[in-house]
N, C-alpha and C. Protein backbone atom coordinates (compact mmCIF):
# COMPACT_ATOMS: atom_id res chain seq x y z
N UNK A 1 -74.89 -108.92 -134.18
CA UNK A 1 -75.28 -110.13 -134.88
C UNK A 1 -76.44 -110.78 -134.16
N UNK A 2 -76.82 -111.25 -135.00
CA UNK A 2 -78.37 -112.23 -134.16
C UNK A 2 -78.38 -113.74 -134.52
N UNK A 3 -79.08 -114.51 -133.75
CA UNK A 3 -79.26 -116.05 -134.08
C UNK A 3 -80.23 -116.10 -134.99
N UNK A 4 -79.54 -116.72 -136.01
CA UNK A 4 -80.34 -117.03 -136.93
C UNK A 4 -80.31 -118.62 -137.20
N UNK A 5 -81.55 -118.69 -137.90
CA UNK A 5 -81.99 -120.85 -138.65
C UNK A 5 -81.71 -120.54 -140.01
N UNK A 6 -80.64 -119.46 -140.51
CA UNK A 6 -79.84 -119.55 -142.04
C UNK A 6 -79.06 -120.69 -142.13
N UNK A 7 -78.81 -120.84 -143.27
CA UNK A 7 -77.78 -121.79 -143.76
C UNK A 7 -76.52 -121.04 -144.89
N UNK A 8 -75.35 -121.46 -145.11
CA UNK A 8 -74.40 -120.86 -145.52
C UNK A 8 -74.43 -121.91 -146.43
N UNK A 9 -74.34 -120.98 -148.22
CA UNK A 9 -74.51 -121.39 -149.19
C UNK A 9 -73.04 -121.89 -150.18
N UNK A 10 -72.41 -122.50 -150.13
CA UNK A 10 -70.82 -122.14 -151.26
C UNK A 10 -71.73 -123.05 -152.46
N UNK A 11 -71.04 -122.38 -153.68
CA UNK A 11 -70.80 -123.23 -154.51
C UNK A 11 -69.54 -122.32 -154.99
N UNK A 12 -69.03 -123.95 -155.81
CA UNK A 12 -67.46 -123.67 -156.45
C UNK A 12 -67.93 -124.33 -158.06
N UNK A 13 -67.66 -123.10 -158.71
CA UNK A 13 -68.16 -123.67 -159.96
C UNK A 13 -67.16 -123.32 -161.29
N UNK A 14 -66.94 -123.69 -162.50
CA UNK A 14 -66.12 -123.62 -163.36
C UNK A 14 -65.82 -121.74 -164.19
N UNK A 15 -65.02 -121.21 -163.88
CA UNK A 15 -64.95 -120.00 -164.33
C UNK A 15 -65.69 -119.42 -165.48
N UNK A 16 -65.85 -120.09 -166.45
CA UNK A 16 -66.65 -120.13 -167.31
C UNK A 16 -67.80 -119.74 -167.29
N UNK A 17 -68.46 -120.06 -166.01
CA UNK A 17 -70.19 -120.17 -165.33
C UNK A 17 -70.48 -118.92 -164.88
N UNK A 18 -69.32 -118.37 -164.81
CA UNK A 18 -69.04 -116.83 -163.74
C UNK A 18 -70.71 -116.20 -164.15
N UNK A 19 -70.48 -116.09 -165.37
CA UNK A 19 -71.42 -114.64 -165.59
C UNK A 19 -72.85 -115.36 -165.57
N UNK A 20 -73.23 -116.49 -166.23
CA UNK A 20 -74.28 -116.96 -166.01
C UNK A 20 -75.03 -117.66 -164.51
N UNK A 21 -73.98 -117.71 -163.80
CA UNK A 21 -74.38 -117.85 -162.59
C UNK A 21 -74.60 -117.08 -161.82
N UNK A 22 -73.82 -116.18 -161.41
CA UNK A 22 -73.77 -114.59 -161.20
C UNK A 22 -75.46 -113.96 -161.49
N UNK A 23 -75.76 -114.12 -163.07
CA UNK A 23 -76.91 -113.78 -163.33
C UNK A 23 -78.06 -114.68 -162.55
N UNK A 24 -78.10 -115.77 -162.43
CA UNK A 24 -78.91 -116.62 -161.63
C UNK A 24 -79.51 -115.86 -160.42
N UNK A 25 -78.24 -115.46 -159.74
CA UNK A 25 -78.41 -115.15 -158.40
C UNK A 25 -78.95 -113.43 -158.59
N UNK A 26 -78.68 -112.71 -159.28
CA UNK A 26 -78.98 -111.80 -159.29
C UNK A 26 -80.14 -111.38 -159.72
N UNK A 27 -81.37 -112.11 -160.68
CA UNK A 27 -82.58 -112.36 -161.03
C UNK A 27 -83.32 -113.18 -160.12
N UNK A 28 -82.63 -113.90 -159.14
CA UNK A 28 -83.21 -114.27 -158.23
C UNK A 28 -83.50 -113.72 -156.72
N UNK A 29 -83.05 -112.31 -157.13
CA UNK A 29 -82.90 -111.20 -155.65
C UNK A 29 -82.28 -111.96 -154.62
N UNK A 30 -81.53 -112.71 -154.81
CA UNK A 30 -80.53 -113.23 -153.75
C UNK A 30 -80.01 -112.18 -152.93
N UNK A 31 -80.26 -111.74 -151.04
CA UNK A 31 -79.52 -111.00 -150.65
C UNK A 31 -78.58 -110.30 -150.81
N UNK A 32 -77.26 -110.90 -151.52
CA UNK A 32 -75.73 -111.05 -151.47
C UNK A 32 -75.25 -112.08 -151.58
N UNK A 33 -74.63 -111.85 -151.79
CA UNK A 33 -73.25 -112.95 -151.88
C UNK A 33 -71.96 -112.55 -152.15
N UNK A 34 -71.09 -113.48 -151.85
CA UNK A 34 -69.86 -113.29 -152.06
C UNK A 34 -68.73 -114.10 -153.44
N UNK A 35 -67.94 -113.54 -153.97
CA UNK A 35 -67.37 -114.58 -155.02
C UNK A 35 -65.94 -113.92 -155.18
N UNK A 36 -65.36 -115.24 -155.28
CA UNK A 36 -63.84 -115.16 -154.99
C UNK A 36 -63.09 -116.49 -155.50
N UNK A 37 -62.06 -115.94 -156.63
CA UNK A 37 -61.44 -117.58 -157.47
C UNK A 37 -60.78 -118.23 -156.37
N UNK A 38 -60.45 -119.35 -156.45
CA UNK A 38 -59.66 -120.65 -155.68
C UNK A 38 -59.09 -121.32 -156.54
N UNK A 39 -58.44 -121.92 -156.02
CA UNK A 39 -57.82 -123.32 -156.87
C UNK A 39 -58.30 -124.40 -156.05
N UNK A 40 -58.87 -125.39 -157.04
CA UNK A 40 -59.62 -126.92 -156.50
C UNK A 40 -58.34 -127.97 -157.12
N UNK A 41 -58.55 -128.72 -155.51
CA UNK A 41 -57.51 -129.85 -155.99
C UNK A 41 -58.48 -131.15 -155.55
N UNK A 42 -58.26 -132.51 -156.30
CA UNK A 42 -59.01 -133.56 -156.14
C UNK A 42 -58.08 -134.53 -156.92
N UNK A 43 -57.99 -136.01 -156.39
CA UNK A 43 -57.25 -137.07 -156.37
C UNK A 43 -57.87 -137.47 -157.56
N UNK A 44 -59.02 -136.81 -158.42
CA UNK A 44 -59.57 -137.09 -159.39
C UNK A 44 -59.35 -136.52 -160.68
N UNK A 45 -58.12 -136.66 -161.27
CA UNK A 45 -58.25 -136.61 -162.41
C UNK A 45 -58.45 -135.96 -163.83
N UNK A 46 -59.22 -137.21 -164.16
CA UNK A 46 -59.97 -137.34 -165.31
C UNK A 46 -60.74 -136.18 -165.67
N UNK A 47 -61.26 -134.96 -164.97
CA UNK A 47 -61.56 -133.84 -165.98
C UNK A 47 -60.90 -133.04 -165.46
N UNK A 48 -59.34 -132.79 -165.36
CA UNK A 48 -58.54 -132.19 -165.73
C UNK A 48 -57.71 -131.77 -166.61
N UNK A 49 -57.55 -131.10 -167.38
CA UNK A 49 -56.69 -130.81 -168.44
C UNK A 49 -55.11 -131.12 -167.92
N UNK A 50 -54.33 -131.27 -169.09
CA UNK A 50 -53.10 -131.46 -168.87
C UNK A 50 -52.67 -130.35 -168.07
N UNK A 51 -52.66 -129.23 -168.79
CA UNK A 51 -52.17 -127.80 -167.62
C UNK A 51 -52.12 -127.93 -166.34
N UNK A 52 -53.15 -128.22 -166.02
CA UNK A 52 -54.24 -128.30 -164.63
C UNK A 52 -53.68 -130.19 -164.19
N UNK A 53 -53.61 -130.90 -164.47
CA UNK A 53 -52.80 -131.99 -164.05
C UNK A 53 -51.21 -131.69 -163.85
N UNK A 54 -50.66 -131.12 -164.77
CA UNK A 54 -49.17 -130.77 -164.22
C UNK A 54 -49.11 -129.61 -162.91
N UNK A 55 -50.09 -128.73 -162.93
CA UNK A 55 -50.19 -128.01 -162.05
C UNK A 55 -50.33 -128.46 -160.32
N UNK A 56 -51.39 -129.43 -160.95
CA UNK A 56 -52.24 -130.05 -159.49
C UNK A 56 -52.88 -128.81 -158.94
N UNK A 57 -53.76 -128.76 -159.53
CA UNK A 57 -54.86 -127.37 -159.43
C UNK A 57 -55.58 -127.31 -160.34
N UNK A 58 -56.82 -126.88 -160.10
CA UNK A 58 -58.00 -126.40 -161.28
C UNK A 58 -58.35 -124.89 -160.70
N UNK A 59 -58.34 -124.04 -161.56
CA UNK A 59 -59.27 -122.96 -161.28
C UNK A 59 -60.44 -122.99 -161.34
N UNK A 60 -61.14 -122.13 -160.22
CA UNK A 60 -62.32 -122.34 -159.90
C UNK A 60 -63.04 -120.83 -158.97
N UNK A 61 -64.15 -120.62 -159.21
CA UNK A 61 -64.54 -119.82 -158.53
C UNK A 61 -65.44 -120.05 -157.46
N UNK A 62 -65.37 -119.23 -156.31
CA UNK A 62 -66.13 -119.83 -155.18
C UNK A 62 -67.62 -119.28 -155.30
N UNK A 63 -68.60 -118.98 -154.90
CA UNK A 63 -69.91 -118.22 -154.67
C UNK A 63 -70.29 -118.68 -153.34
N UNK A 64 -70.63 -117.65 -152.20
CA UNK A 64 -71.15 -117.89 -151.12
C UNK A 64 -72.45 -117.08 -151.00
N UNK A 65 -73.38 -117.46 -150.39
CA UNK A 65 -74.69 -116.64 -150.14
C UNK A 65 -75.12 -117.17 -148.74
N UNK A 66 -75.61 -116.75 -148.13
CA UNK A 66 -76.73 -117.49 -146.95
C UNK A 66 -78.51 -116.93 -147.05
N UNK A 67 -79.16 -117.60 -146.26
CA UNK A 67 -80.45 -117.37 -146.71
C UNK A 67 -81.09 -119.05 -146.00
N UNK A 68 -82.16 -118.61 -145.95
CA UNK A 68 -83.26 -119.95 -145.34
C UNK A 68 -82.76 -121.17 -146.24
N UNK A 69 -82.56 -122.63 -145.41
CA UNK A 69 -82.67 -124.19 -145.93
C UNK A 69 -83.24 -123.74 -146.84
N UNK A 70 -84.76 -123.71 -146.92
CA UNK A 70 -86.09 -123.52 -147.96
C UNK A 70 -85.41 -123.08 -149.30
N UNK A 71 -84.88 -121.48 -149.07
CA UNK A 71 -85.00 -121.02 -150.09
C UNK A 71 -83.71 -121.32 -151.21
N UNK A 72 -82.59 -121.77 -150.26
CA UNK A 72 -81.47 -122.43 -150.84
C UNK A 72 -81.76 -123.41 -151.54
N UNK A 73 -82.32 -124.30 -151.44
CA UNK A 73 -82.68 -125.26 -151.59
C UNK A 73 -83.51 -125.31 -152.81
N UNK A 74 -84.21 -123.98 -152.93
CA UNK A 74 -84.52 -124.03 -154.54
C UNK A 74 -83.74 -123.13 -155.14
N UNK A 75 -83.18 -122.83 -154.98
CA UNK A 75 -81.67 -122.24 -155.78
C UNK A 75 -81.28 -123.41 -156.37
N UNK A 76 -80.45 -124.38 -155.29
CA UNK A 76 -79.64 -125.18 -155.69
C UNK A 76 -80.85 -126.59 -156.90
N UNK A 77 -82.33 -126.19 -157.25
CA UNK A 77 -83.13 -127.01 -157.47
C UNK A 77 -82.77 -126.50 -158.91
N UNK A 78 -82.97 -124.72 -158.78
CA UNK A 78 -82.54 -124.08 -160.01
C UNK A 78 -81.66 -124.14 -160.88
N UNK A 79 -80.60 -124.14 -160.46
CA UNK A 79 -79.12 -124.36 -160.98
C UNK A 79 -78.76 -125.82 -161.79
N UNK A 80 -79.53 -127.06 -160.60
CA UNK A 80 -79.07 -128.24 -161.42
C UNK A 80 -80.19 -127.95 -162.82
N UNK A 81 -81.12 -127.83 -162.90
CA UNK A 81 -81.98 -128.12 -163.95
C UNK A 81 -81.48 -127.08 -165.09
N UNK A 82 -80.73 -126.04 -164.64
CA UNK A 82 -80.19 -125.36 -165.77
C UNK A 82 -78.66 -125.92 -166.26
N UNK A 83 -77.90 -126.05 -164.94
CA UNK A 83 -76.52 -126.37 -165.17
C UNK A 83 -76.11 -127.68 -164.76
N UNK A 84 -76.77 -128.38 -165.45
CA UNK A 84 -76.88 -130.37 -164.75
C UNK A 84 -75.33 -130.56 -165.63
N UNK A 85 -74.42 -131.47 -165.13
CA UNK A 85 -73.15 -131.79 -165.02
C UNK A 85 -72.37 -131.05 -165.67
N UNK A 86 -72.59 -129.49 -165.31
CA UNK A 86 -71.59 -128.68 -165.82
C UNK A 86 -70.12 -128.45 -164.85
N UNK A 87 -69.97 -129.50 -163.73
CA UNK A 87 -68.96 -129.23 -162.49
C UNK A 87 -68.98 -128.91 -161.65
N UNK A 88 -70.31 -128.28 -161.08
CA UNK A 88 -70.73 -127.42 -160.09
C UNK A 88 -70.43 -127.89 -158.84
N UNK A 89 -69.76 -127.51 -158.10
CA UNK A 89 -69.86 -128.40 -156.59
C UNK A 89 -70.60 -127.73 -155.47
N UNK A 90 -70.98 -128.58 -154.46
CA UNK A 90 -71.50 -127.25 -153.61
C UNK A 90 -71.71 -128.08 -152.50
N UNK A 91 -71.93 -126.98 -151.30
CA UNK A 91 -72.04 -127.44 -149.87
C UNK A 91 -72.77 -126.47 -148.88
N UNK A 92 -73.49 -126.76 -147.89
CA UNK A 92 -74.18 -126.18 -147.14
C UNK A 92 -74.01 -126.17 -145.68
N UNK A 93 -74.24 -124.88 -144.76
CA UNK A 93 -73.77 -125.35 -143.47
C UNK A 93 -74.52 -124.44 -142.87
N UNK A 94 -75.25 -124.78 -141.74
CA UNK A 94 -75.70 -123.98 -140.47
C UNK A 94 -74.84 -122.74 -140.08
N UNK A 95 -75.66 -121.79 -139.89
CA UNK A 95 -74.81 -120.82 -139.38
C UNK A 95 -75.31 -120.72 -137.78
N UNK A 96 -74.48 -119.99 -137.23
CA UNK A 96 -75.07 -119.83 -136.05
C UNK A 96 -75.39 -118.22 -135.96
N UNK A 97 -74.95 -117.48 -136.36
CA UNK A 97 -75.11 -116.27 -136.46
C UNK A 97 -74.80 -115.61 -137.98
N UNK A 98 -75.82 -114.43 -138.28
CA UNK A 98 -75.55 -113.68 -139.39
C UNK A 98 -76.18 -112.58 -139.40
N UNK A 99 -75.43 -111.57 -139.89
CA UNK A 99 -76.18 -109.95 -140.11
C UNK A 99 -75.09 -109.18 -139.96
N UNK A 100 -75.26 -107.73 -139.88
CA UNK A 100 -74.89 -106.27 -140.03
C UNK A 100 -73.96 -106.74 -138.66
N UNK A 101 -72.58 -106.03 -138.26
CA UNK A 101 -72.09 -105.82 -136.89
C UNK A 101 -72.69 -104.52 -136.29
N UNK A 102 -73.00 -105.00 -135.09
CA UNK A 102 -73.59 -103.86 -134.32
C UNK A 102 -72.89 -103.79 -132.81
N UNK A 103 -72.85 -102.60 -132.53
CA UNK A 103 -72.10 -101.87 -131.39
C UNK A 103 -72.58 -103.01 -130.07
N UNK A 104 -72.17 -103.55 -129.35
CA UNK A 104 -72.68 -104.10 -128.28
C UNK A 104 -72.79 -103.56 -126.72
N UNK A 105 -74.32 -104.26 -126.60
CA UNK A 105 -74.56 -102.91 -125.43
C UNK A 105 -74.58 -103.86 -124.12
N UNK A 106 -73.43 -102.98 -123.30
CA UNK A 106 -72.96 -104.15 -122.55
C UNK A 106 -73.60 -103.71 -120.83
N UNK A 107 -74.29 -104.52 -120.23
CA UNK A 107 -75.03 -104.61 -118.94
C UNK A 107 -74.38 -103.60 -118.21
N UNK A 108 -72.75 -103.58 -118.25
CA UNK A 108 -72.17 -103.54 -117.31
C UNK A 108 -72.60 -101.70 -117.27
N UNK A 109 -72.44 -101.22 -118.57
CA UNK A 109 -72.72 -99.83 -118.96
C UNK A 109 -74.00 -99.45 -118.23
N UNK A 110 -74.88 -99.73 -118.44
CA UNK A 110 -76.17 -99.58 -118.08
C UNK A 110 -76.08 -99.47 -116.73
N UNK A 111 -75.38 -100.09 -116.11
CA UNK A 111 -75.59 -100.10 -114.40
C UNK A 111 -74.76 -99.14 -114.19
N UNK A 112 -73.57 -98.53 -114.72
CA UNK A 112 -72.76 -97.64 -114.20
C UNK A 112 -73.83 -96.75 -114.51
N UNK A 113 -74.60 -96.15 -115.29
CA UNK A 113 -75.24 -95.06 -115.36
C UNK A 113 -76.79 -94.93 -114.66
N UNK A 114 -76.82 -96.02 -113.84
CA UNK A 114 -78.65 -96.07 -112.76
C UNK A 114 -78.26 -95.62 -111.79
């Protein structure tokens, strides 16, 4: 792994959005990402369906990506102007590290073999 100035991308968005969001990211050569349903709970209510109020849960799907502030940042510029108060939630976080796992090459090796 290496240090990277990425940022870690979630959004949690309404199942519904799956495929059109999905497509977003995928016309947008987004590295990767990851997506995986959840259940969202919130003291809020009001756009819950009855189901989903007796439940105390909403289904929801997650989407994670990482990639530069910059370029996130017009993702997330993208999305509202297409999907403006469709539920979308989202959050961002520093990573400290990201990439491929790689074998680690440890000092100690190197000196046993000089």
């Amino acid at each position: 792994m290496k240090n990277c100035e990425q940022v870690l991308l979630t959004l949690v968005i309404p199942p519904a959005l799956r495929h059109q969001i999905i497509d977003v990211l995928l016309q947008l050569e987004q590295q990767g990402f990851l997506s995986m349903p959840v259940a969202g709970h919130s003291s809020d209510h009001q756009h819950l369906s009855l189901t989903e109020q007796i439940a105390g849960r909403q289904q929801r799907l997650m989407l994670q990506t990482h990639g530069t502030a910059a370029q996130l940042q017009q993702l997330l510029a993208i999305l509202a102007e297409q999907f403006a108060d469709a539920g979308i939630h989202h959050w961002m976080s520093p990573l400290l590290q990201a990439g491929p796992l790689q074998p680690a090459h440890s000092t100690a090796q190197s000196d046993e073999t000089s």
